[in-house]
Every structure is written in C-alpha cells, then in structure tokens.
Protein backbone atom coordinates (compact mmCIF):
# COMPACT_ATOMS: atom_id res chain seq x y z
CA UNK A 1 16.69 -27.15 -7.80
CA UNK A 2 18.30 -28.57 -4.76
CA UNK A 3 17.80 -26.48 -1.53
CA UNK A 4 19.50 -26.35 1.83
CA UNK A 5 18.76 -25.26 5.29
CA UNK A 6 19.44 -21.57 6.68
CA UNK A 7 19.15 -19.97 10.02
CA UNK A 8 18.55 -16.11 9.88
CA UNK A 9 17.57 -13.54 13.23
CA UNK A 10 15.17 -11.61 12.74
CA UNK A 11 13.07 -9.81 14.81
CA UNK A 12 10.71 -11.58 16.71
CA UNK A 13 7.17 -9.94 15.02
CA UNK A 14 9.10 -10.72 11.55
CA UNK A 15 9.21 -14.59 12.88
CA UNK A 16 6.12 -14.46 14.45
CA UNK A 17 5.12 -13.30 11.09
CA UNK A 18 6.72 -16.20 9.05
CA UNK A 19 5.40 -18.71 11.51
CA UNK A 20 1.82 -17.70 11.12
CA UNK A 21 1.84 -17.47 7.05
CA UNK A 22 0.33 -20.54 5.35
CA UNK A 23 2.82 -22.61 3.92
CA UNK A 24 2.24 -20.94 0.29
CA UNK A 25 2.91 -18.40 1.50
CA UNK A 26 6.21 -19.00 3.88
CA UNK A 27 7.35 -20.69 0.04
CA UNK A 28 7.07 -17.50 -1.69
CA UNK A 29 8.76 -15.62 1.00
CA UNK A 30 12.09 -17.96 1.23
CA UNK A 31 12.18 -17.55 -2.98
CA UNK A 32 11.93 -13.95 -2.35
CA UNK A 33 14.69 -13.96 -0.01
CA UNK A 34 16.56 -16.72 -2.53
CA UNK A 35 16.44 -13.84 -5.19
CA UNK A 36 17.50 -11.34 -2.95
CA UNK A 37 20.69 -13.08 -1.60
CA UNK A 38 21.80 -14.37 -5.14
CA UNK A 39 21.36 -10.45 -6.66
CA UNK A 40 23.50 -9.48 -3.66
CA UNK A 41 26.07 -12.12 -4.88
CA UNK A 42 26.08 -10.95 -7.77
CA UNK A 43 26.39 -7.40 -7.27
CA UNK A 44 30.41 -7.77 -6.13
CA UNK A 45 31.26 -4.33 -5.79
CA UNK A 46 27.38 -2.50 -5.32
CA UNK A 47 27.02 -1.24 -1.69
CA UNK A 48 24.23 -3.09 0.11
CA UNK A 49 21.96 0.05 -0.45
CA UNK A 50 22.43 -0.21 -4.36
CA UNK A 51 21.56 -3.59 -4.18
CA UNK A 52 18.61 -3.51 -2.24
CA UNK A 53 17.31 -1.05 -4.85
CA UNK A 54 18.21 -3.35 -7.70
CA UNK A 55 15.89 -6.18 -5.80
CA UNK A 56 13.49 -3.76 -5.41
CA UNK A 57 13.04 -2.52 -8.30
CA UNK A 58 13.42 -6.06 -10.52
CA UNK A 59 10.52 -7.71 -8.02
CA UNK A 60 8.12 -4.25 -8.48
CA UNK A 61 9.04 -4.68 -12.77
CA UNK A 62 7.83 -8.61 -11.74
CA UNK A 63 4.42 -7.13 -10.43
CA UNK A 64 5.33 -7.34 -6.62
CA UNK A 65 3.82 -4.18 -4.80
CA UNK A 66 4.73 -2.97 -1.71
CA UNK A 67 0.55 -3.09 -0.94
CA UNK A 68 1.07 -7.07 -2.00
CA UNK A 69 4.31 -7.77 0.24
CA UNK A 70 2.61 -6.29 3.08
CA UNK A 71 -0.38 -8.30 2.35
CA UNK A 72 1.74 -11.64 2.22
CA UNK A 73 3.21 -10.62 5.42
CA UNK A 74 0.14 -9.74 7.43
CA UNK A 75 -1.73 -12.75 6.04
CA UNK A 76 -2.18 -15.20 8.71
C-alpha cells in the first residue's frame, strides 16, 4: 500500500497528543484516520454526522472501545 503525506490542524493538546504517542501507536492512529476518510468517500450523499456514526460503529463491531481510544490517546 503506497502512502502519501498529509497536513491536518488540529488542536494543539490533540498534536501534543500525537507527538507524544510511541510510534505504534501514532501508526494505528493515521490507519484509523485512513479508514475514516475513505468511509467518508464513500458515503457520497451521507451527511458528515451519518458518517461519523458509520465509522463509529464499524471500528466498535472491530473491538475498538471508546475506553481503548482514549487509552491510545493518553498513552505517552
């Protein structure tokens, strides 16, 4: 799979976040994000809200908890 370069703003305790996860961890979160944008893409006429929902509930049927997420972000 051939990957390529994005720049996203985000807040800066999400960054400082991001910056501070082990790179394991900062992999799983740009896959996550991956997912999300491509389910968005595909979801042509959903509103953003729908979609999000979709995400959400495809990554919790994929055994991602909110309790995990929050644990991947606060991991430092």
């Amino acid at each position: 799979m051939s990957t390529e370069m994005i720049t996203l703003r985000v807040d800066v305790d999400a960054a400082q976040v991001f910056n501070a996860a082990p790179a394991k961890d900062r992999e799983k979160l740009q896959m996550l994000l991956g997912m999300w944008l491509k389910e968005y893409a595909r979801a042509d006429t959903a509103s953003l809200k729908a979609t999000m929902d979709e995400i959400s509930e495809s990554a919790q049927s994929r055994g991602l908890t909110p309790e995990i997420l929050e644990a991947i972000l606060k991991e430092e």
